[in-house]
Protein backbone atom coordinates (compact mmCIF):
# COMPACT_ATOMS: atom_id res chain seq x y z
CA UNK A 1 18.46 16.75 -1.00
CA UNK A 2 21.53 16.82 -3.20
CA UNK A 3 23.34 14.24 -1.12
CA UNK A 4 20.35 11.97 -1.73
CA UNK A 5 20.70 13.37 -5.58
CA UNK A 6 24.58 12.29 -4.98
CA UNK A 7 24.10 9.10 -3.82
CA UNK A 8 21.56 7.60 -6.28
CA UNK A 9 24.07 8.61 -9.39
CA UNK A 10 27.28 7.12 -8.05
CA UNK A 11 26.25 4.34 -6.04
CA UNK A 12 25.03 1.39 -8.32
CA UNK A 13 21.77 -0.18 -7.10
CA UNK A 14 22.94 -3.69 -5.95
CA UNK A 15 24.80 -1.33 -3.52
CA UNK A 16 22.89 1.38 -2.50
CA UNK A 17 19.59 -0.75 -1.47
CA UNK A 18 21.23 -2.82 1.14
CA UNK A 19 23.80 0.20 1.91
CA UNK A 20 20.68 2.62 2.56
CA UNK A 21 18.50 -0.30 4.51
CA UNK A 22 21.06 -0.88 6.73
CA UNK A 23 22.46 3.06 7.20
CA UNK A 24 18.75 3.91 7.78
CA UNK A 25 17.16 0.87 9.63
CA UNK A 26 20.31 -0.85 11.59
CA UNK A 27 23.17 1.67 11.47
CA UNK A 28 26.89 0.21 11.41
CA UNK A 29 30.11 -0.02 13.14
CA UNK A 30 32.29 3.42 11.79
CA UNK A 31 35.42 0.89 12.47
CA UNK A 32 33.59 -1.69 9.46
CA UNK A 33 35.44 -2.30 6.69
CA UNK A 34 34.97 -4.68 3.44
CA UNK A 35 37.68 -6.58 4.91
CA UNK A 36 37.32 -9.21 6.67
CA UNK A 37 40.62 -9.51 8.73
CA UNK A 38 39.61 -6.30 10.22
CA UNK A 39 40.05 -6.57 13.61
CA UNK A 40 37.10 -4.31 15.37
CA UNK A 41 37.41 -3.73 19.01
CA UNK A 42 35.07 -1.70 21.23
CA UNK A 43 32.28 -1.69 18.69
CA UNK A 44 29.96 -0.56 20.64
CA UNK A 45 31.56 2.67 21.35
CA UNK A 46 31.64 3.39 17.69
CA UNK A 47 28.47 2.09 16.27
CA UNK A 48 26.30 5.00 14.26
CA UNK A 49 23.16 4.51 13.52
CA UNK A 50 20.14 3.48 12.96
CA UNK A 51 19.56 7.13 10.90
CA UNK A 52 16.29 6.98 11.29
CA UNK A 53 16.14 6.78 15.49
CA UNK A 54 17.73 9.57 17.66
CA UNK A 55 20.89 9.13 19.19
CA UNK A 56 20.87 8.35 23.44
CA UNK A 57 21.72 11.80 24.06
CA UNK A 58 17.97 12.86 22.54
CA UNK A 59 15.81 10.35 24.70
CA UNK A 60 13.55 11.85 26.99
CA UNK A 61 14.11 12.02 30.76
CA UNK A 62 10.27 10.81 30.97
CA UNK A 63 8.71 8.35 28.97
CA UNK A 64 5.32 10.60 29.14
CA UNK A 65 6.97 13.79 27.45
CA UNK A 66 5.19 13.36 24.24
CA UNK A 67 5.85 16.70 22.95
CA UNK A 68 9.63 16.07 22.97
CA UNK A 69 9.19 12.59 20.99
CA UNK A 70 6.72 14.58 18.31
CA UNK A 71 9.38 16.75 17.94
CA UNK A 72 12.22 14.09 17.72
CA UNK A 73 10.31 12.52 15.45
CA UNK A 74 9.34 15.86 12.89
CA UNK A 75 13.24 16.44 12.89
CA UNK A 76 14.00 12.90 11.91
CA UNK A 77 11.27 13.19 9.06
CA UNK A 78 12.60 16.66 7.90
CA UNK A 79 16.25 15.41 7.87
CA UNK A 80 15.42 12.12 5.83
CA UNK A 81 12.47 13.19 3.57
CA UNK A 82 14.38 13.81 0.22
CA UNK A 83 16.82 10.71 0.65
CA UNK A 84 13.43 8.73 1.13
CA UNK A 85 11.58 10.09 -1.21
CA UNK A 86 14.44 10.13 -4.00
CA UNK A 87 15.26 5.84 -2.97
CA UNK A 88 11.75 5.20 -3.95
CA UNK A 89 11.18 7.10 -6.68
CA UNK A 90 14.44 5.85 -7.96
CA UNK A 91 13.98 2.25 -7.05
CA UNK A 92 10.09 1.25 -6.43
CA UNK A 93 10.81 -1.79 -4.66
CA UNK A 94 12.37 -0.07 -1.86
CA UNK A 95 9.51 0.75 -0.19
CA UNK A 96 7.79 -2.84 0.52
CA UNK A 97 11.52 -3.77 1.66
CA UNK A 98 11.99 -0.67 4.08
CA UNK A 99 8.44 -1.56 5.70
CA UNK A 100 9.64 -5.29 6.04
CA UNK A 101 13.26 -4.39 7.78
CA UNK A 102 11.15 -1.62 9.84
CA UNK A 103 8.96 -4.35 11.20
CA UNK A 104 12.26 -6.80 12.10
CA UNK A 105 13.27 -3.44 13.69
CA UNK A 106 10.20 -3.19 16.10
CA UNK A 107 9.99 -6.68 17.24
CA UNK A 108 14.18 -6.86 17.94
CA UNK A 109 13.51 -3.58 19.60
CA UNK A 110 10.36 -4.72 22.17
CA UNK A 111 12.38 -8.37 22.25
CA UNK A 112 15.14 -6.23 23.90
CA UNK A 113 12.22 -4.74 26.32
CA UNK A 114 10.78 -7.86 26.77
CA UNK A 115 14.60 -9.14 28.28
CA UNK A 116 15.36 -6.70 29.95
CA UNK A 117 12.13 -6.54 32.15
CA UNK A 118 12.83 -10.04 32.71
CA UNK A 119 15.85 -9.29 33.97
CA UNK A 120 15.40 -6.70 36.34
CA UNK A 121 12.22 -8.93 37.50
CA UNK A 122 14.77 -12.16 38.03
CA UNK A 123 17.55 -9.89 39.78
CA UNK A 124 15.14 -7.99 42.15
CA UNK A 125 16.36 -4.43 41.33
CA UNK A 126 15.62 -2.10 38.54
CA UNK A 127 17.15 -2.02 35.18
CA UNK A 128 18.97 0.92 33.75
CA UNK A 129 16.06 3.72 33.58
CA UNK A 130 18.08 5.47 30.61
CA UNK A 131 18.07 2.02 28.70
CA UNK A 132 15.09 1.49 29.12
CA UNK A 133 13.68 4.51 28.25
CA UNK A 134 15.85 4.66 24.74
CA UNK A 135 14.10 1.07 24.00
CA UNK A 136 10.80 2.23 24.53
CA UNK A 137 11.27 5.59 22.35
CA UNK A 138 13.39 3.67 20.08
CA UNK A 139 9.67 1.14 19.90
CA UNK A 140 7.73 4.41 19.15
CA UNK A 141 10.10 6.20 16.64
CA UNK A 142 10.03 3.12 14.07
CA UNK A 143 5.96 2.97 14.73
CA UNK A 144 5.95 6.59 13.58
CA UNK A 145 8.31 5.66 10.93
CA UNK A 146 6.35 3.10 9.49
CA UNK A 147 3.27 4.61 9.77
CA UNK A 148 4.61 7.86 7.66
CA UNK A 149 5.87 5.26 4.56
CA UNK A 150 2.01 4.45 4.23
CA UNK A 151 0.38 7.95 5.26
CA UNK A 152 -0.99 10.68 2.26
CA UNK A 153 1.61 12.72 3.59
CA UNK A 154 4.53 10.66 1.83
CA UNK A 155 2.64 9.63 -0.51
CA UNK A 156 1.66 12.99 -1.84
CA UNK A 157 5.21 13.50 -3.25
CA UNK A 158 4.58 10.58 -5.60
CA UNK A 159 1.13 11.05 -6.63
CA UNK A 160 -0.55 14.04 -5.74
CA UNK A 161 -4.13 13.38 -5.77
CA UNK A 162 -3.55 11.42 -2.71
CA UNK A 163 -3.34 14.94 -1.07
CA UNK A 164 -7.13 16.43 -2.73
CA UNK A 165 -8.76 17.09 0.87
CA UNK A 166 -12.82 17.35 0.49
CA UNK A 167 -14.42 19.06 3.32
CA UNK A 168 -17.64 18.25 4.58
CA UNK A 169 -20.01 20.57 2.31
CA UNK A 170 -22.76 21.65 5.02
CA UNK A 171 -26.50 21.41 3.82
CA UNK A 172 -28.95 23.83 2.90
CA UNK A 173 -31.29 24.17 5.78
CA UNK A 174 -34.77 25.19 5.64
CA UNK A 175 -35.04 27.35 9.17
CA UNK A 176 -38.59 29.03 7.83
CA UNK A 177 -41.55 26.50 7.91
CA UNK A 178 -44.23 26.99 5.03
CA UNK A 179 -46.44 29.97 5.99
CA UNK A 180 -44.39 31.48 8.11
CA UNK A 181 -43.54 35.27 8.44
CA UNK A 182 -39.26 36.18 7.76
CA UNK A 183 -39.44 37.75 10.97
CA UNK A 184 -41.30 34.96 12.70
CA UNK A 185 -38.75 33.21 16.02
CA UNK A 186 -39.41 29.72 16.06
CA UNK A 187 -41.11 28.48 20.13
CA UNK A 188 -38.56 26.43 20.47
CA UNK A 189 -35.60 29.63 20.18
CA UNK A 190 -38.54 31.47 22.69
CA UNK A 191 -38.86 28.70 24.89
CA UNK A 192 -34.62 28.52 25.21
CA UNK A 193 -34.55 31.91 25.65
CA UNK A 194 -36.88 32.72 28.21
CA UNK A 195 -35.30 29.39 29.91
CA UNK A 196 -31.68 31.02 30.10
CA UNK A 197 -33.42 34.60 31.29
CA UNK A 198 -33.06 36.59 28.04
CA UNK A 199 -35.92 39.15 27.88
CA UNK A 200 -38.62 38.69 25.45
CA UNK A 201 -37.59 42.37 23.68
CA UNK A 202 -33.82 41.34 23.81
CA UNK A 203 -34.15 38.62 21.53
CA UNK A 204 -32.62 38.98 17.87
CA UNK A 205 -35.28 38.75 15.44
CA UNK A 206 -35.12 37.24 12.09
CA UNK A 207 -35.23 39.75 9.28
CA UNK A 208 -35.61 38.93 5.29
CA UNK A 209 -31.82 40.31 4.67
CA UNK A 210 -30.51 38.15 7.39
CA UNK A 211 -32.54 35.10 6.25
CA UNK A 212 -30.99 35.48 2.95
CA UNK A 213 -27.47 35.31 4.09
CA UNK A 214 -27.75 32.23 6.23
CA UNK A 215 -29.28 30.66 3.49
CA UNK A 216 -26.56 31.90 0.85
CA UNK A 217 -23.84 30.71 4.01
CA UNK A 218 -25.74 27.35 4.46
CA UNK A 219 -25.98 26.49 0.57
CA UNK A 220 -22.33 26.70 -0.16
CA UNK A 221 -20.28 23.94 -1.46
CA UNK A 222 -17.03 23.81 -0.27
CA UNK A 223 -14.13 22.93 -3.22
CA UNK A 224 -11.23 20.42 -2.87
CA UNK A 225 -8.38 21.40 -1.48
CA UNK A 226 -4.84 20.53 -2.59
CA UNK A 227 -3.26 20.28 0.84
CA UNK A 228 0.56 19.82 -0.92
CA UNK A 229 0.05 23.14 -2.38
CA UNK A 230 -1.47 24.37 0.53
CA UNK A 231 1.97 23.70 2.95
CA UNK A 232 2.01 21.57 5.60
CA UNK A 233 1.88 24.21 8.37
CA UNK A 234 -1.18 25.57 7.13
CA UNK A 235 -3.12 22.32 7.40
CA UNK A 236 -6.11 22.51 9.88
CA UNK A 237 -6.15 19.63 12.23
CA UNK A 238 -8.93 17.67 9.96
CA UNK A 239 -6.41 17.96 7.41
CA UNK A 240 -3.29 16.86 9.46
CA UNK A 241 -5.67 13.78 10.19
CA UNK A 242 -6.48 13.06 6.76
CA UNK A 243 -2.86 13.59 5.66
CA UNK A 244 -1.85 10.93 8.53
CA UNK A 245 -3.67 8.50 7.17
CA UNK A 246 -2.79 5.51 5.56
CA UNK A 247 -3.49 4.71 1.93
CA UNK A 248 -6.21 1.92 0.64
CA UNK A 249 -5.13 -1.82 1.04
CA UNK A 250 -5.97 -1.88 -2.75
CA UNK A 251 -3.61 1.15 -3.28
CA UNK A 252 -0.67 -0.44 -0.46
CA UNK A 253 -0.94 -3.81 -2.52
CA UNK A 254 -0.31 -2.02 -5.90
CA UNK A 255 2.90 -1.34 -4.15
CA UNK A 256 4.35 -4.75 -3.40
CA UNK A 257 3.89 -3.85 0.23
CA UNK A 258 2.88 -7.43 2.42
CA UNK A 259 0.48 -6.41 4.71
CA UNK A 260 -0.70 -9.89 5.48
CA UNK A 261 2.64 -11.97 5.65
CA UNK A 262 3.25 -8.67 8.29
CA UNK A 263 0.46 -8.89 10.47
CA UNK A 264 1.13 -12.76 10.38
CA UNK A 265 4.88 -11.92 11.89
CA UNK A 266 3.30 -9.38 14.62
CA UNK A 267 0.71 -11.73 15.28
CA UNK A 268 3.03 -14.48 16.53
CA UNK A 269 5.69 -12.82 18.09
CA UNK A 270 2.68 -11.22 20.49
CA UNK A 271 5.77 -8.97 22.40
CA UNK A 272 4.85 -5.38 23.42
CA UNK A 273 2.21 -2.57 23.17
CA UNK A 274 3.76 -1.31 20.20
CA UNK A 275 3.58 -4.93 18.48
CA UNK A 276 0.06 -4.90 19.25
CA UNK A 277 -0.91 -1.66 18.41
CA UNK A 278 0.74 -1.91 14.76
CA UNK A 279 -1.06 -4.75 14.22
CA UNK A 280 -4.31 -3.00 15.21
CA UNK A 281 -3.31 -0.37 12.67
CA UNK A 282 -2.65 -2.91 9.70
CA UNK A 283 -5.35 -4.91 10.24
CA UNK A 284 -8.04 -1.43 10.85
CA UNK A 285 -6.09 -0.77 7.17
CA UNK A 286 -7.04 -4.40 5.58
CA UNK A 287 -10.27 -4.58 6.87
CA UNK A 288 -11.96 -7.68 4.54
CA UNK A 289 -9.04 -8.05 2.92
CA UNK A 290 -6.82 -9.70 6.20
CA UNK A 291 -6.29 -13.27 5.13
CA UNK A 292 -4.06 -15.02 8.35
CA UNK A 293 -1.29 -17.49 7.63
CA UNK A 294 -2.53 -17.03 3.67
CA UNK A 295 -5.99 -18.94 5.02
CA UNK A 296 -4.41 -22.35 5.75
CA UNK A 297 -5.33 -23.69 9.11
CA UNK A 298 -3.22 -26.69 10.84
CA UNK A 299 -3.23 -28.91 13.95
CA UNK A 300 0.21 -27.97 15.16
CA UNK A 301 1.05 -24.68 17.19
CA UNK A 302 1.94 -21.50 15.42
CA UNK A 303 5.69 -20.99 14.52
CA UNK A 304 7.27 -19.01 16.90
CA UNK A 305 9.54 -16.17 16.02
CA UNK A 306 12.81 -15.81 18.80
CA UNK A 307 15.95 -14.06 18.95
CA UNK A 308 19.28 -15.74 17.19
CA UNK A 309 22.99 -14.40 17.92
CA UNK A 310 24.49 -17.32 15.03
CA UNK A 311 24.50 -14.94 12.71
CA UNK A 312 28.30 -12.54 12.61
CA UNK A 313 28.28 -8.81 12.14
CA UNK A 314 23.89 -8.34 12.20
CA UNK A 315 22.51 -6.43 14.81
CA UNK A 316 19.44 -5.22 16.46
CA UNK A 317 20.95 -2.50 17.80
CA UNK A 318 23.62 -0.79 20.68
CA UNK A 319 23.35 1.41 22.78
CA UNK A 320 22.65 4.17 20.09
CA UNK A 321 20.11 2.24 18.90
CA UNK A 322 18.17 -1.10 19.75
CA UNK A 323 20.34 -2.50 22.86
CA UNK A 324 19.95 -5.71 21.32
CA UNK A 325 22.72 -8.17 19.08
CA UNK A 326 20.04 -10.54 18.09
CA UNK A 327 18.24 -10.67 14.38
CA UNK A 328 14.91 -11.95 13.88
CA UNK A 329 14.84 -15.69 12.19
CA UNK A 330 10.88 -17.49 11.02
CA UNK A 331 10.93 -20.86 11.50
CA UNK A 332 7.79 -22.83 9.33
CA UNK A 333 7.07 -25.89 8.70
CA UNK A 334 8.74 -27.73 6.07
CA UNK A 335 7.09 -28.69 2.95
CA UNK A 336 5.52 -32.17 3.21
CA UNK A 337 7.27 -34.79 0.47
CA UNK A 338 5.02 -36.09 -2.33
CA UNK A 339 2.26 -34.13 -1.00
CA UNK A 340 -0.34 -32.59 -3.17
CA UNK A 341 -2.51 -31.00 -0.17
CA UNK A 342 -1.31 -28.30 2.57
């Protein structure tokens, strides 16, 4: 927390949003200098980063050991709450941009998985099972990532009503029928418990005192529950639920954050379970409001989205990260000349 505090009052902003995008998203060479006649050999061997996925020595023997990536993933949160938390409070438009360069993230990440299967398929023989694996938690971490930037649970820190849990208030139930005697056992209780072998003078009769209480119990209204002041490992599982969920579309488009133009990208690049289960999630989260391609339709194919290495010193990844030196470019359609319809 006070090396986020550091860093927002001595790095100027036309420094620290690109600096902190690409220490947290794509990592960097530790031989990278500001110089360009820098001569950087074995890169690879020094690259740190991305901050926000676990280093190679953290992946999982097993792709199935979901405990251990819970767990990565709760220590990566923990360690990079405060910075997050004090970039966007400080600078508002770094959240819609951290979403963006999250989503580049996933589909250089499952573009990497997508080549190397393709690989090992071509070659006959199996790829590197520690690769692989890395890629495919590497797929999951930045899902989890970019879930938690649109969950209550970040957003609590920033506006706290976000975090007012209301728990289903249980209705007052009439159990005595008009006429009927306090003490009076319903035929259908009788008929269950002569049915499971209860004797007829073991079974618990109502009495007025005992009426009164379920009644009391079954009339209460439960209050709101402020689940930041409550502490996060006190939430009940409801609560963890409701906390993990995302915000309104209304509330995410207050925000700047492009939801459409997103599910657009995914939508193209059609690469991976992960690609296709985000863009479930976003579009479960828009509902009426997902507009494809902005609503204009076209004879031609969709644009495609595909790997590029033209571009010097941007990466996907390494081997501590994505495994993949390739950036992700959008090709559309130019504008038509002297045109006044799309």
């Amino acid at each position: 927390r006070d090396l986020a505090s550091e860093f927002l009052k001595m790095v100027p902003i036309d420094i620290s949003f690109s600096s902190a995008l690409r220490f947290l998203v794509w990592g960097r060479s530790a031989n990278c200098t500001l110089s360009e006649s820098d001569n950087v050999e074995n890169e690879e061997e020094t690259w740190l980063g991305p901050a926000l996925l676990p280093p190679p020595a953290a992946t999982p023997l097993s792709q199935d050991n979901n405990t251990n990536k819970e767990e990565l993933f709760d220590n990566l949160r923990v360690m990079y709450d405060p910075f997050l938390i004090g970039m966007v409070n400080a600078y508002p438009g770094f959240l819609p941009a951290l979403f963006v360069h999250l989503m580049d993230s996933l589909l250089c990440v499952n573009e990497a998985i997508s080549n190397l299967a393709k690989e090992s398929s071509s070659d006959n023989r199996d790829g590197d099972d520690n690769y692989s694996n890395q890629l495919h938690l590497n797929s999951e971490i930045i899902s989890n990532w970019a879930r938690y930037i649109l969950s209550r649970e970040f957003h609590m820190h920033f506006d706290r009503s976000v975090a007012i849990f209301f728990p289903k208030s249980m209705p007052v139930q009439d159990n005595q029928p008009a006429g009927s005697e306090p003490n009076d056992i319903s035929n259908k209780e009788l008929s269950e418990s002569k049915k499971s072998g209860v004797p007829e003078n073991e079974i618990p009769q109502s009495t007025p005192e005992t009426t009164l209480n379920e009644n009391q119990e079954s009339s209460i209204q439960y209050q709101p529950i402020d689940l930041k002041k409550k502490g996060r490992k006190r939430w009940s599982a409801d609560e963890i639920k409701f906390m993990q969920s995302a915000l309104s579309s209304e509330s995410l488009k207050e925000m700047g954050l492009p939801l459409n133009s997103v599910c657009d990208r995914l939508m193209v690049s059609s690469q991976g379970a992960s690609v296709a289960n985000m863009l479930h999630w976003m579009e479960e989260i828009l509902g009426g409001h997902r507009i494809p391609f902005m609503g204009i339709h076209t004879a031609k194919p969709l644009p495609r989205y595909h790997a590029s290495t033209t571009v010097e010193g941007t990466k996907c990844s390494d081997g501590h990260g994505m495994g993949n030196e390739s950036i992700i470019e959008e090709h559309r359609e130019e504008p038509r000349e002297n045109s006044g319809q799309l």
